[in-house]
PDB file of N, CA and C in Angstrom:
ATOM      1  N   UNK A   1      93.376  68.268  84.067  1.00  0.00           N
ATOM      2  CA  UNK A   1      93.348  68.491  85.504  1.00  0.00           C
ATOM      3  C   UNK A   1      93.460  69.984  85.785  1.00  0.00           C
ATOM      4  N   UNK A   2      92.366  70.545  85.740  1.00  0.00           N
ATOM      5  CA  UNK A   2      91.944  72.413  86.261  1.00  0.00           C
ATOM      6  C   UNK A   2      91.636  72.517  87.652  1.00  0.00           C
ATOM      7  N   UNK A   3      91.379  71.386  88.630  1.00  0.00           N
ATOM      8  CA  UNK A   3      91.366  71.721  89.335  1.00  0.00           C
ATOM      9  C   UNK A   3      92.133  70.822  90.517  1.00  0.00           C
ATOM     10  N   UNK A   4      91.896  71.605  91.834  1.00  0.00           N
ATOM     11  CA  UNK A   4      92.832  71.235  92.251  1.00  0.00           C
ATOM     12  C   UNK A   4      92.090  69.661  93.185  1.00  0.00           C
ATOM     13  N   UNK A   5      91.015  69.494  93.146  1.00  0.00           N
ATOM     14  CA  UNK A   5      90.283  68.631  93.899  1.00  0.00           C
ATOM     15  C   UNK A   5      91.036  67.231  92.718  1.00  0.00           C
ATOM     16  N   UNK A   6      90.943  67.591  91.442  1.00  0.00           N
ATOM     17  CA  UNK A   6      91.493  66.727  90.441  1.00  0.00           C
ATOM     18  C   UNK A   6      92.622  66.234  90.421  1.00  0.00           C
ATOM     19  N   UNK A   7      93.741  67.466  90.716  1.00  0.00           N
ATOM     20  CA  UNK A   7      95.043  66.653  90.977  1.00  0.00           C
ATOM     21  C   UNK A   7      94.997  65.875  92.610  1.00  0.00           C
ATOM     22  N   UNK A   8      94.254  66.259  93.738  1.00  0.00           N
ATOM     23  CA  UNK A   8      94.177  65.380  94.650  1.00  0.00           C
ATOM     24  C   UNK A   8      94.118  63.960  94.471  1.00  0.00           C
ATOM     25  N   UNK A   9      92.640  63.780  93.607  1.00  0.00           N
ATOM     26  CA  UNK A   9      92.095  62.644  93.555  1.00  0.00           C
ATOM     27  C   UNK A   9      92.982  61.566  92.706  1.00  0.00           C
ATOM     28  N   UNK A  10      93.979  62.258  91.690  1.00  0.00           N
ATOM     29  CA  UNK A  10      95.231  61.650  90.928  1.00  0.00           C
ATOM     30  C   UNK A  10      96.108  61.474  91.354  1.00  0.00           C
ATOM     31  N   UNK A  11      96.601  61.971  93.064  1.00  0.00           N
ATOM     32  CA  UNK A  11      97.698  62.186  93.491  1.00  0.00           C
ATOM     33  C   UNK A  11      97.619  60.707  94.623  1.00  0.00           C
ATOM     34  N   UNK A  12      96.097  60.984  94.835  1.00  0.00           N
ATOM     35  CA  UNK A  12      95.771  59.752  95.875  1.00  0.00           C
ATOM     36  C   UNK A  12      96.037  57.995  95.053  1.00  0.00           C
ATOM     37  N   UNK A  13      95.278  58.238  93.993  1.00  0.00           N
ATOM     38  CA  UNK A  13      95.498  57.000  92.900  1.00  0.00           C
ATOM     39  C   UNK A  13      96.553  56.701  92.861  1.00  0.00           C
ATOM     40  N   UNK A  14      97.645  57.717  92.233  1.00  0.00           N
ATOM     41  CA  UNK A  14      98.844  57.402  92.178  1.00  0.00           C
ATOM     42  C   UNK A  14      99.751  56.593  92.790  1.00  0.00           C
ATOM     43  N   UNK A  15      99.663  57.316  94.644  1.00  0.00           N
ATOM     44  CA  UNK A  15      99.679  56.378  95.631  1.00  0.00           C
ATOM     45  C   UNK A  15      99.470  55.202  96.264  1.00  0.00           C
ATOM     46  N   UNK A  16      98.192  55.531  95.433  1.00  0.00           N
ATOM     47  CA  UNK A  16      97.308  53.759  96.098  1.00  0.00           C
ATOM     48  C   UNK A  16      97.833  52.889  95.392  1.00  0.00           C
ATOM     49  N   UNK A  17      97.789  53.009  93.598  1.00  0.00           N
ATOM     50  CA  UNK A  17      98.092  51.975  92.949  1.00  0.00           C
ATOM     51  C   UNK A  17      99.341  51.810  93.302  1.00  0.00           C
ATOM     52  N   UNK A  18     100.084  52.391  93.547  1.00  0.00           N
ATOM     53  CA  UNK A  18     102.318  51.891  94.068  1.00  0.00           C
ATOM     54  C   UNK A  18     102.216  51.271  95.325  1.00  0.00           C
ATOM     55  N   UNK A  19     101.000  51.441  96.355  1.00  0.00           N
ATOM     56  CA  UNK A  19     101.313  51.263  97.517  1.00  0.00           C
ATOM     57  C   UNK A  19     101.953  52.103  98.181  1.00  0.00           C
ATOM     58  N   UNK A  20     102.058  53.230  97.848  1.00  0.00           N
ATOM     59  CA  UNK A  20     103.072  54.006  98.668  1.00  0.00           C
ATOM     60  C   UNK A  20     102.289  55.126  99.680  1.00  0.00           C
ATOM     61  N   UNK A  21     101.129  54.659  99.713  1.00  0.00           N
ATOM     62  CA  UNK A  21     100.363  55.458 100.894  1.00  0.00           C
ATOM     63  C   UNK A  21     100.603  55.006 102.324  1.00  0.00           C
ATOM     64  N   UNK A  22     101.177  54.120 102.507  1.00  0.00           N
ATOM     65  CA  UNK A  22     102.107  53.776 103.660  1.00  0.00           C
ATOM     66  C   UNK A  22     103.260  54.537 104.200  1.00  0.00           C
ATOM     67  N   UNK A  23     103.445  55.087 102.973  1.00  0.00           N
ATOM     68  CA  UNK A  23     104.611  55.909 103.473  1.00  0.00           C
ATOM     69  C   UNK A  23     104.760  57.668 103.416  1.00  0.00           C
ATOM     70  N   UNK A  24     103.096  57.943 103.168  1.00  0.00           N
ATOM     71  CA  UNK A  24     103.134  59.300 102.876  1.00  0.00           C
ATOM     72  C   UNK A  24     102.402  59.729 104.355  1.00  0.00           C
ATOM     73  N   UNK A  25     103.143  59.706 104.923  1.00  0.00           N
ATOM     74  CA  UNK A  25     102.547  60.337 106.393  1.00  0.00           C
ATOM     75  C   UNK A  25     102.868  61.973 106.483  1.00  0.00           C
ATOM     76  N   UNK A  26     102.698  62.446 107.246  1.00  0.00           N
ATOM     77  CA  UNK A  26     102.718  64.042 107.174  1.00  0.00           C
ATOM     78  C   UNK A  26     103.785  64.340 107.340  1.00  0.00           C
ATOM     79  N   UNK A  27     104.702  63.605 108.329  1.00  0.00           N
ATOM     80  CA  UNK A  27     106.081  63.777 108.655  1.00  0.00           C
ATOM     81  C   UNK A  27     106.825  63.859 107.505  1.00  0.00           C
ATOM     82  N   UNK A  28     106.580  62.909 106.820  1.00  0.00           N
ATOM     83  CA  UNK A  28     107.577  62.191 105.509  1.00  0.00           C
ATOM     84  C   UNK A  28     106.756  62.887 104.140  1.00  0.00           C
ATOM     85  N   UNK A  29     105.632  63.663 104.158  1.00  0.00           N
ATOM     86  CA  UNK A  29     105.860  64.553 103.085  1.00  0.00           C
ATOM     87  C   UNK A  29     105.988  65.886 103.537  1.00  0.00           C
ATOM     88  N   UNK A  30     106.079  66.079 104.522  1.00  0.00           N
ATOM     89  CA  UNK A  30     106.706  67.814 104.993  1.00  0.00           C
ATOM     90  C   UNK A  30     108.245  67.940 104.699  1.00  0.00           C
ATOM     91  N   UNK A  31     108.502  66.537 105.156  1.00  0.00           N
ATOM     92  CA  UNK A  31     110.277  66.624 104.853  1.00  0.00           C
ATOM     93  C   UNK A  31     110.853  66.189 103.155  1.00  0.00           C
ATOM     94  N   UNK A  32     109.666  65.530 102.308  1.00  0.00           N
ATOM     95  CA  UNK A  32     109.813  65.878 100.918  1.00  0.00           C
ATOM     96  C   UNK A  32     109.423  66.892 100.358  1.00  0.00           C
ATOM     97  N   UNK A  33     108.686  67.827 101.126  1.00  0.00           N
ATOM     98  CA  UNK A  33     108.184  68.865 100.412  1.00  0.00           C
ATOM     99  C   UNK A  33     109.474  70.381 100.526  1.00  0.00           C
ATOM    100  N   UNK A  34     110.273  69.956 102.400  1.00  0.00           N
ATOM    101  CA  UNK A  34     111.194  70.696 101.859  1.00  0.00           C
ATOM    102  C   UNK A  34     112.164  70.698 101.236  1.00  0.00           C
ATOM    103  N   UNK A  35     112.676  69.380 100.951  1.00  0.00           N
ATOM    104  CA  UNK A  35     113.680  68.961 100.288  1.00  0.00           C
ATOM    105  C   UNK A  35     113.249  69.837  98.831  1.00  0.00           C
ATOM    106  N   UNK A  36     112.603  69.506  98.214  1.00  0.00           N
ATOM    107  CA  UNK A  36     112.103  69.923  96.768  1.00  0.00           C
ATOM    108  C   UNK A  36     111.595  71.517  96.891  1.00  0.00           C
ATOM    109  N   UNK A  37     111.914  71.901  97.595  1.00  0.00           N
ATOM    110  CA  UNK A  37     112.050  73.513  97.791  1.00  0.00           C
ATOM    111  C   UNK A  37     113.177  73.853  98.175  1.00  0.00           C
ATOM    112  N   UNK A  38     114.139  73.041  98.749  1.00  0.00           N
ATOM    113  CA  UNK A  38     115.461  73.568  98.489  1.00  0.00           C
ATOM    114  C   UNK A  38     116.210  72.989  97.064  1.00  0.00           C
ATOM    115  N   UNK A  39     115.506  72.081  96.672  1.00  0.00           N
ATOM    116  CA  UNK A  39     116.301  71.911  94.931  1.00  0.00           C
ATOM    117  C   UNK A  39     115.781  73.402  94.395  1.00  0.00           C
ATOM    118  N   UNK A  40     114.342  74.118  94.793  1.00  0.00           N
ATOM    119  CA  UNK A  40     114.098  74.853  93.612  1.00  0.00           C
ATOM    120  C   UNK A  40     115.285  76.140  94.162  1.00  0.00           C
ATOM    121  N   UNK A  41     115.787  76.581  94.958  1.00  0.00           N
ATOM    122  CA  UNK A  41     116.519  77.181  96.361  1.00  0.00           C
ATOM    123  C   UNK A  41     117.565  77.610  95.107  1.00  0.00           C
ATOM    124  N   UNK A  42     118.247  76.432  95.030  1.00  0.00           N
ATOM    125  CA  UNK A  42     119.483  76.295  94.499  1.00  0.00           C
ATOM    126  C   UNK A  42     119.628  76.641  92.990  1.00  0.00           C
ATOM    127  N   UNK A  43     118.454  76.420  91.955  1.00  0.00           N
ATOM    128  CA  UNK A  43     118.576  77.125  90.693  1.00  0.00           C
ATOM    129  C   UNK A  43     118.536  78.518  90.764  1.00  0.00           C
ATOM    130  N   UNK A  44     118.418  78.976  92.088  1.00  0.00           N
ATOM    131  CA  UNK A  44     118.680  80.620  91.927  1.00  0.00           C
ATOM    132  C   UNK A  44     119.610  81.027  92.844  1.00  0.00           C
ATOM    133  N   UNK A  45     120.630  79.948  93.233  1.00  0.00           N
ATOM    134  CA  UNK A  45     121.698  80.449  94.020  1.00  0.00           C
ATOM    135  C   UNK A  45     122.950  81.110  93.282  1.00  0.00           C
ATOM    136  N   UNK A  46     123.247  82.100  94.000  1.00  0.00           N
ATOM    137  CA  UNK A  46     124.001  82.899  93.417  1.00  0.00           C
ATOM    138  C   UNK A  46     123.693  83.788  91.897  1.00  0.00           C
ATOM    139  N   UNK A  47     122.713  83.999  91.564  1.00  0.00           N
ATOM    140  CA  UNK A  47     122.295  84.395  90.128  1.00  0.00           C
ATOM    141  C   UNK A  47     121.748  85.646  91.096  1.00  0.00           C
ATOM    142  N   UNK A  48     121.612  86.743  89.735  1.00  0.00           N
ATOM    143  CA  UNK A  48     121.677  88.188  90.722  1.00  0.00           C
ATOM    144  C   UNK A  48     119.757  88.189  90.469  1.00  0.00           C
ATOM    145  N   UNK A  49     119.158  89.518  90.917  1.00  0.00           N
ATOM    146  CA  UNK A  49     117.755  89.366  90.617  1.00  0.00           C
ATOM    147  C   UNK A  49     117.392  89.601  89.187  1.00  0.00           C
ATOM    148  N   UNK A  50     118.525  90.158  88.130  1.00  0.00           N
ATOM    149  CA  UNK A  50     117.689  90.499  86.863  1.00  0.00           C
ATOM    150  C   UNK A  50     117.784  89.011  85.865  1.00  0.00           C
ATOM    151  N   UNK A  51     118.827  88.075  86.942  1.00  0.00           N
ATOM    152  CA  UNK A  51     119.284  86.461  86.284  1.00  0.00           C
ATOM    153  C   UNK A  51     118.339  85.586  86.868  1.00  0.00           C
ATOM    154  N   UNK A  52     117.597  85.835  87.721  1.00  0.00           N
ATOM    155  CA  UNK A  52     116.868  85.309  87.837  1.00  0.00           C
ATOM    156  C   UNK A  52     115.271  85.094  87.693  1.00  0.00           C
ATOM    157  N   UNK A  53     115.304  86.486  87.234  1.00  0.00           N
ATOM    158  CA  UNK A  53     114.106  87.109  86.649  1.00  0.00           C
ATOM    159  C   UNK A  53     113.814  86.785  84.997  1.00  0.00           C
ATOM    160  N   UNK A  54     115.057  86.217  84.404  1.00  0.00           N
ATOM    161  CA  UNK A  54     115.481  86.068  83.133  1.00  0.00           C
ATOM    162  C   UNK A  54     115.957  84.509  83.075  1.00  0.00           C
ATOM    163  N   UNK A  55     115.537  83.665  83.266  1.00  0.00           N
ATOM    164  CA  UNK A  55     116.120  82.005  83.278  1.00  0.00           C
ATOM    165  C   UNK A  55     116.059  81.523  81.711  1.00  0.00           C
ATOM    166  N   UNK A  56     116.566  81.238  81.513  1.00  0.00           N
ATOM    167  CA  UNK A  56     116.960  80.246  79.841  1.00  0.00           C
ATOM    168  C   UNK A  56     116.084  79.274  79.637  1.00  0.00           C
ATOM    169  N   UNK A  57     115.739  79.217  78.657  1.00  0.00           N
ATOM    170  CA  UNK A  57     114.618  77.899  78.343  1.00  0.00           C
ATOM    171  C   UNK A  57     115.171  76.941  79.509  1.00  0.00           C
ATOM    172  N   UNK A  58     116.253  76.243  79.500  1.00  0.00           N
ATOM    173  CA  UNK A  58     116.166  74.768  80.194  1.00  0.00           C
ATOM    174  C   UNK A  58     116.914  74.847  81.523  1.00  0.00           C
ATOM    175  N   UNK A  59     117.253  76.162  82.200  1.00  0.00           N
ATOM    176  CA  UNK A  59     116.316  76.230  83.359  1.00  0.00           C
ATOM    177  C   UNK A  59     115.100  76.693  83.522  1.00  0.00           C
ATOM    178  N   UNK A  60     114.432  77.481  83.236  1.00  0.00           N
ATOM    179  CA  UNK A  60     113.349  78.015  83.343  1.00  0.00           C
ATOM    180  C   UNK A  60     112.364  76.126  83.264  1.00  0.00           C
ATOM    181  N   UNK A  61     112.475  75.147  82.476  1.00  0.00           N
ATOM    182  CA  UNK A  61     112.069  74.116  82.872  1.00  0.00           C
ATOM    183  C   UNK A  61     112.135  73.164  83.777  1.00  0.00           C
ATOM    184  N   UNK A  62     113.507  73.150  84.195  1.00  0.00           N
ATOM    185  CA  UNK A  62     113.301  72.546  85.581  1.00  0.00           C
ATOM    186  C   UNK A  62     113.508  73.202  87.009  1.00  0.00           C
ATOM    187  N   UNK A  63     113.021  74.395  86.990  1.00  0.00           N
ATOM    188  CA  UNK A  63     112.128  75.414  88.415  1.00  0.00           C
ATOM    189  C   UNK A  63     111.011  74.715  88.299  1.00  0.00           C
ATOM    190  N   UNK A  64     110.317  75.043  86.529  1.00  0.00           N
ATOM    191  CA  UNK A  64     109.338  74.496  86.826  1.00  0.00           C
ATOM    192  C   UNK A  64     108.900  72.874  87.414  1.00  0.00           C
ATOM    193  N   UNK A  65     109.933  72.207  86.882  1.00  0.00           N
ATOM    194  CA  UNK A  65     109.458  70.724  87.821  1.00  0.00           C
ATOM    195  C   UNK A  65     109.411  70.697  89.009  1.00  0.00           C
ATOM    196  N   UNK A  66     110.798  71.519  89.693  1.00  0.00           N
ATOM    197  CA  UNK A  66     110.978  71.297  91.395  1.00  0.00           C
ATOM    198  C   UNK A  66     109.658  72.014  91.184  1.00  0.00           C
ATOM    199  N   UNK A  67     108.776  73.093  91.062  1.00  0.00           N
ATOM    200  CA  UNK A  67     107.538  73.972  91.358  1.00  0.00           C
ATOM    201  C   UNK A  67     106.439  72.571  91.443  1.00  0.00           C
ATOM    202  N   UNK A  68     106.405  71.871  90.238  1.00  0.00           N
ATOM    203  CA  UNK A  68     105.148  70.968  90.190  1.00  0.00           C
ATOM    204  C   UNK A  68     105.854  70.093  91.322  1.00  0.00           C
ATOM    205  N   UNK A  69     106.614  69.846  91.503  1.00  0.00           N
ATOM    206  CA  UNK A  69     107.064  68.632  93.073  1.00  0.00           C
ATOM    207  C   UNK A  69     106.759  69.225  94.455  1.00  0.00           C
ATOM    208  N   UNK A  70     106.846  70.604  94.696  1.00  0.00           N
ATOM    209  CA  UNK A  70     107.039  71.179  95.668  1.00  0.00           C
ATOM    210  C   UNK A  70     104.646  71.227  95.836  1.00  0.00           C
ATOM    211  N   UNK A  71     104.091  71.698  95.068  1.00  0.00           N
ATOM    212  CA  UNK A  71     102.794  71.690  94.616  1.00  0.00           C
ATOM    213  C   UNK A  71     101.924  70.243  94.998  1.00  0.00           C
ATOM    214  N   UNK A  72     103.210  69.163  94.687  1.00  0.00           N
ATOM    215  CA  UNK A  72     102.448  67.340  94.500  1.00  0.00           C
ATOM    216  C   UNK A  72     102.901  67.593  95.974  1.00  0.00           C
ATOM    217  N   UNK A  73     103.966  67.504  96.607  1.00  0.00           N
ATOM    218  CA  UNK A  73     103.720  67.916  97.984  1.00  0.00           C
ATOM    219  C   UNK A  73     102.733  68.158  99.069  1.00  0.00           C
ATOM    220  N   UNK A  74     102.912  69.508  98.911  1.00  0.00           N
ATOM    221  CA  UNK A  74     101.754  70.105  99.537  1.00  0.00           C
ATOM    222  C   UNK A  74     100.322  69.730  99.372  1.00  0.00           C
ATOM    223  N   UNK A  75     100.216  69.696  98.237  1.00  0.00           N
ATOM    224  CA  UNK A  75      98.657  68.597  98.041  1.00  0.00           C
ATOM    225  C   UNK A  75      98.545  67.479  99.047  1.00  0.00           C
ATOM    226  N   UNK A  76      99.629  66.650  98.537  1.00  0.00           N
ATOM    227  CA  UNK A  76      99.516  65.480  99.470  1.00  0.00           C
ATOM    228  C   UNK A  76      99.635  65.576 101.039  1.00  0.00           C
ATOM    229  N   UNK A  77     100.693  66.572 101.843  1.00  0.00           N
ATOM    230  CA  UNK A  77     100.140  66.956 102.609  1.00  0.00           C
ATOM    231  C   UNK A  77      98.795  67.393 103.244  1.00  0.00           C
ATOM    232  N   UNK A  78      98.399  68.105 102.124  1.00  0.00           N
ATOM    233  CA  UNK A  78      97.166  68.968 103.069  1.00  0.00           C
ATOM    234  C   UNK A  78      96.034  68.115 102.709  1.00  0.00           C
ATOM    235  N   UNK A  79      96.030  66.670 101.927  1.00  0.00           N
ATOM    236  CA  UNK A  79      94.881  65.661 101.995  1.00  0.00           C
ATOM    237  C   UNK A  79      95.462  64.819 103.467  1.00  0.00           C
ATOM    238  N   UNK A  80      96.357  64.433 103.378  1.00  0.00           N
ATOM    239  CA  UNK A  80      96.400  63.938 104.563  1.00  0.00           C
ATOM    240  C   UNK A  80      95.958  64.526 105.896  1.00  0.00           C
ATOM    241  N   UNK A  81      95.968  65.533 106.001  1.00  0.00           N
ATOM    242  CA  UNK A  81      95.646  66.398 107.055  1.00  0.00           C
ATOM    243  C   UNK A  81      94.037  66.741 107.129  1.00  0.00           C
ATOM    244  N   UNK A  82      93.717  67.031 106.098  1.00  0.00           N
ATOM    245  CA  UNK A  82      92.176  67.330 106.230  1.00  0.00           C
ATOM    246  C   UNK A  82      92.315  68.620 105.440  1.00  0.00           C
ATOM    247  N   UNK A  83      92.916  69.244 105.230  1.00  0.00           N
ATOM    248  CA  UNK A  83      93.278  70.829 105.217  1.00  0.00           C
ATOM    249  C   UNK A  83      92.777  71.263 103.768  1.00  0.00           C
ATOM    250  N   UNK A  84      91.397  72.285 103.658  1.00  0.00           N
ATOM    251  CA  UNK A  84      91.238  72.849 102.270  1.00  0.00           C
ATOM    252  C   UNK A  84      92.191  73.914 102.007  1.00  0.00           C
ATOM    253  N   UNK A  85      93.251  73.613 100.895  1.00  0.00           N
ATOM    254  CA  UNK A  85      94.206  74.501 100.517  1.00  0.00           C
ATOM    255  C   UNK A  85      93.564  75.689 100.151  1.00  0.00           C
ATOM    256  N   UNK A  86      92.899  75.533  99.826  1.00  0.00           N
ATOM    257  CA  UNK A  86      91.985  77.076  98.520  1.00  0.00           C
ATOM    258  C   UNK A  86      91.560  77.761  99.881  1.00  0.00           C
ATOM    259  N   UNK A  87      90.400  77.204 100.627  1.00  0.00           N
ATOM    260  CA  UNK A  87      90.194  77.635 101.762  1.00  0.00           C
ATOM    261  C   UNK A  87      91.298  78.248 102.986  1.00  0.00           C
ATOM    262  N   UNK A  88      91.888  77.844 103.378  1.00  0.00           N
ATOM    263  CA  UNK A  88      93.833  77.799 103.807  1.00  0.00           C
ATOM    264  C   UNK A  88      93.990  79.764 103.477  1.00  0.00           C
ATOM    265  N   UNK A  89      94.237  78.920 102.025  1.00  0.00           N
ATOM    266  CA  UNK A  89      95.084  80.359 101.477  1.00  0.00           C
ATOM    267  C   UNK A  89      94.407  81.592 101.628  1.00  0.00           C
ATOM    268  N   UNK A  90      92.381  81.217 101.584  1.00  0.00           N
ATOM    269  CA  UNK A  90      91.724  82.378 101.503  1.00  0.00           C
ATOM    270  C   UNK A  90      91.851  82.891 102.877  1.00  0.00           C
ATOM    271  N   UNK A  91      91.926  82.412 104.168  1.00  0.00           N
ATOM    272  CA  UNK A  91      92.261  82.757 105.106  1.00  0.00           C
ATOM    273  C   UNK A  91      93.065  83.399 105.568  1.00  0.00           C
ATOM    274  N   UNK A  92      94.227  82.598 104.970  1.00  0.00           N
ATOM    275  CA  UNK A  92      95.778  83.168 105.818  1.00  0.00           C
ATOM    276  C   UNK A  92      95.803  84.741 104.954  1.00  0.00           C
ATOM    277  N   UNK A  93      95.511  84.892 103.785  1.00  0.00           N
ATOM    278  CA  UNK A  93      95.613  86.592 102.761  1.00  0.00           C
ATOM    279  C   UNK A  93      94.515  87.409 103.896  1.00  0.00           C
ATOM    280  N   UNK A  94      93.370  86.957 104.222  1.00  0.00           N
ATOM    281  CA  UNK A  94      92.765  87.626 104.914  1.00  0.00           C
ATOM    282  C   UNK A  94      93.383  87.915 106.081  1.00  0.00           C
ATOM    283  N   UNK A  95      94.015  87.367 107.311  1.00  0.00           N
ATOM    284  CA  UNK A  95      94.701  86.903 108.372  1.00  0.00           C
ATOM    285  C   UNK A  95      95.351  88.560 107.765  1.00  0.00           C
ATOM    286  N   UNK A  96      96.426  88.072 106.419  1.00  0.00           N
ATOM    287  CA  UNK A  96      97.572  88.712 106.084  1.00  0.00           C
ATOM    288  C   UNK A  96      97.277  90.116 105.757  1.00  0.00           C
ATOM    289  N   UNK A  97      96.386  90.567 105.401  1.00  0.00           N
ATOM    290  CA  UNK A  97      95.159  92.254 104.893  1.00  0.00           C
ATOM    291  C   UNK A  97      95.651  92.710 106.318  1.00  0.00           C
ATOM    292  N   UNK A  98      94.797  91.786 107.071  1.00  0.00           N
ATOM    293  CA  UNK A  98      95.162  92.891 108.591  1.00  0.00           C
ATOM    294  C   UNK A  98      95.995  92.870 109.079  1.00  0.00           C
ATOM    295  N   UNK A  99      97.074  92.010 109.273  1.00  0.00           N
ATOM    296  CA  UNK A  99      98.136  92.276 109.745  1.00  0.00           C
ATOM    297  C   UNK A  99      99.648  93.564 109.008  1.00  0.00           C
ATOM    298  N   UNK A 100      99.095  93.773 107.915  1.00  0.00           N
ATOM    299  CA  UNK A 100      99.759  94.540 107.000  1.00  0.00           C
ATOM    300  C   UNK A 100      98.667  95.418 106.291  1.00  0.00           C
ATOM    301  N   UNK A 101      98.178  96.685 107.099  1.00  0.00           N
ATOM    302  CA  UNK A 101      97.504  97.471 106.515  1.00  0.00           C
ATOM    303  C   UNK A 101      98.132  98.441 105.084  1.00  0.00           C
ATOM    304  N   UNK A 102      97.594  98.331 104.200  1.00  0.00           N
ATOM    305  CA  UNK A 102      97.729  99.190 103.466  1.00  0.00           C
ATOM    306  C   UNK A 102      98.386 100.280 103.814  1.00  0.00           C
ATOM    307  N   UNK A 103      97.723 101.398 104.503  1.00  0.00           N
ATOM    308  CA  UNK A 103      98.693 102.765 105.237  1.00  0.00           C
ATOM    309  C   UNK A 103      99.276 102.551 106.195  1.00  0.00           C
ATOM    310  N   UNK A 104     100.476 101.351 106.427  1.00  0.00           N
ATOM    311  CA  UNK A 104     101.546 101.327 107.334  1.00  0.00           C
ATOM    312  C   UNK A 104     102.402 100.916 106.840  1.00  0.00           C
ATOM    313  N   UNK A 105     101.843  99.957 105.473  1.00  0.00           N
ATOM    314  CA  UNK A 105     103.200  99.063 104.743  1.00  0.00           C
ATOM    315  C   UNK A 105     103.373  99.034 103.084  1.00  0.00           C
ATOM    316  N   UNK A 106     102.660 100.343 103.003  1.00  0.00           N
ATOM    317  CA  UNK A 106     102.602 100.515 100.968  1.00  0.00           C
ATOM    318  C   UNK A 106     104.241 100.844 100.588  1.00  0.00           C
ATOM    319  N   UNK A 107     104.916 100.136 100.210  1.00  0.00           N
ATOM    320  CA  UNK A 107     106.522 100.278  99.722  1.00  0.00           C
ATOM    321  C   UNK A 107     107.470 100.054 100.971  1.00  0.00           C
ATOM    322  N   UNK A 108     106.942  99.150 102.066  1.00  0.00           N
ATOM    323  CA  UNK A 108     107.856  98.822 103.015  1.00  0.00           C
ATOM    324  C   UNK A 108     108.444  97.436 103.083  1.00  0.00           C
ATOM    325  N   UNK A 109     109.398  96.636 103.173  1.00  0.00           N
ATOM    326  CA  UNK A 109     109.185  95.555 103.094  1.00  0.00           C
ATOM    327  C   UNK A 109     109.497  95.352 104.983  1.00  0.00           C
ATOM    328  N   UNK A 110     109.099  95.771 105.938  1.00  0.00           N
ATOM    329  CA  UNK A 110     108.667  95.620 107.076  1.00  0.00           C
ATOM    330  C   UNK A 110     108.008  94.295 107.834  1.00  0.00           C
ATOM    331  N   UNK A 111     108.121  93.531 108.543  1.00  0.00           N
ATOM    332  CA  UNK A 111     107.597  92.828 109.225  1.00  0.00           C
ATOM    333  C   UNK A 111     106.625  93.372 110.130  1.00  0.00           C
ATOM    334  N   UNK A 112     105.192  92.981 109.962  1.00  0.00           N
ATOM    335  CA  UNK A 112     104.317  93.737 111.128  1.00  0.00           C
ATOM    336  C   UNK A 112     104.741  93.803 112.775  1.00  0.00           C
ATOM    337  N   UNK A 113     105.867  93.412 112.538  1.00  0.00           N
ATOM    338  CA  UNK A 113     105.942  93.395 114.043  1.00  0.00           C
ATOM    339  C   UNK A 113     107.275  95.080 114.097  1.00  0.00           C
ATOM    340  N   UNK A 114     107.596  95.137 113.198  1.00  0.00           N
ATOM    341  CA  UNK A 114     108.372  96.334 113.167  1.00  0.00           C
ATOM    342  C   UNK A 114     107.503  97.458 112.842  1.00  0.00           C
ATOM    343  N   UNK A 115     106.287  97.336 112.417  1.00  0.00           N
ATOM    344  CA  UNK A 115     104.965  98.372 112.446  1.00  0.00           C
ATOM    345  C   UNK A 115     105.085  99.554 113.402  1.00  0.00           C
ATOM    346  N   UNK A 116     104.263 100.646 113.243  1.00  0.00           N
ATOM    347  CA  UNK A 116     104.358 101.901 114.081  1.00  0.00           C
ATOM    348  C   UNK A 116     103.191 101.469 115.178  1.00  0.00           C
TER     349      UNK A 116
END
């Protein structure tokens, strides 16, 4: 599975065969999707940035699961919705170019709205 149309179409199966596409409404995977972004939240609570930059084999493995949960998420969200993620993202970076020009925000961590 390389792509992402692939894990859709596995994510939908998955569903169908449990029956549990009844219960994946947008509501109810926005609110699993944040749940499983605050599990990943918490493997870096309180750890400083060079500890967290540095995780141990067996955490460093389960970030990565909350990551693939937080990912099965959002997929499933954004099929339910209609929403091309790839497309999405190519947008919002574009959106994001102009709102954060290069010569206003090279080494700032600034909000464009605090811009000159």
């Amino acid at each position: 599975m390389k792509h992402l149309e692939d894990i859709k179409q596995r994510l939908r199966d998955f569903a169908a065969t449990r029956e549990w596409d009844q219960f994946h409404s947008p509501k109810n995977l926005s609110m699993a999707l944040i749940a499983e972004a605050a599990e990943l939240v918490e493997h870096f609570q309180w750890l400083t940035e060079e500890q967290s930059a540095n995780l141990p084999p067996d955490k460093h493995t389960e970030v990565e699961e909350e990551l693939a949960d937080i990912l099965i998420y959002l997929i499933r969200t954004a099929d339910k919705l209609d929403v091309d993620l790839l497309l999405a993202a190519q947008r919002k970076i574009e959106k994001n170019e102009r709102k954060y020009p290069i010569d206003k925000v090279k080494g700032s961590s600034k909000k464009y709205t605090e811009l000159d």
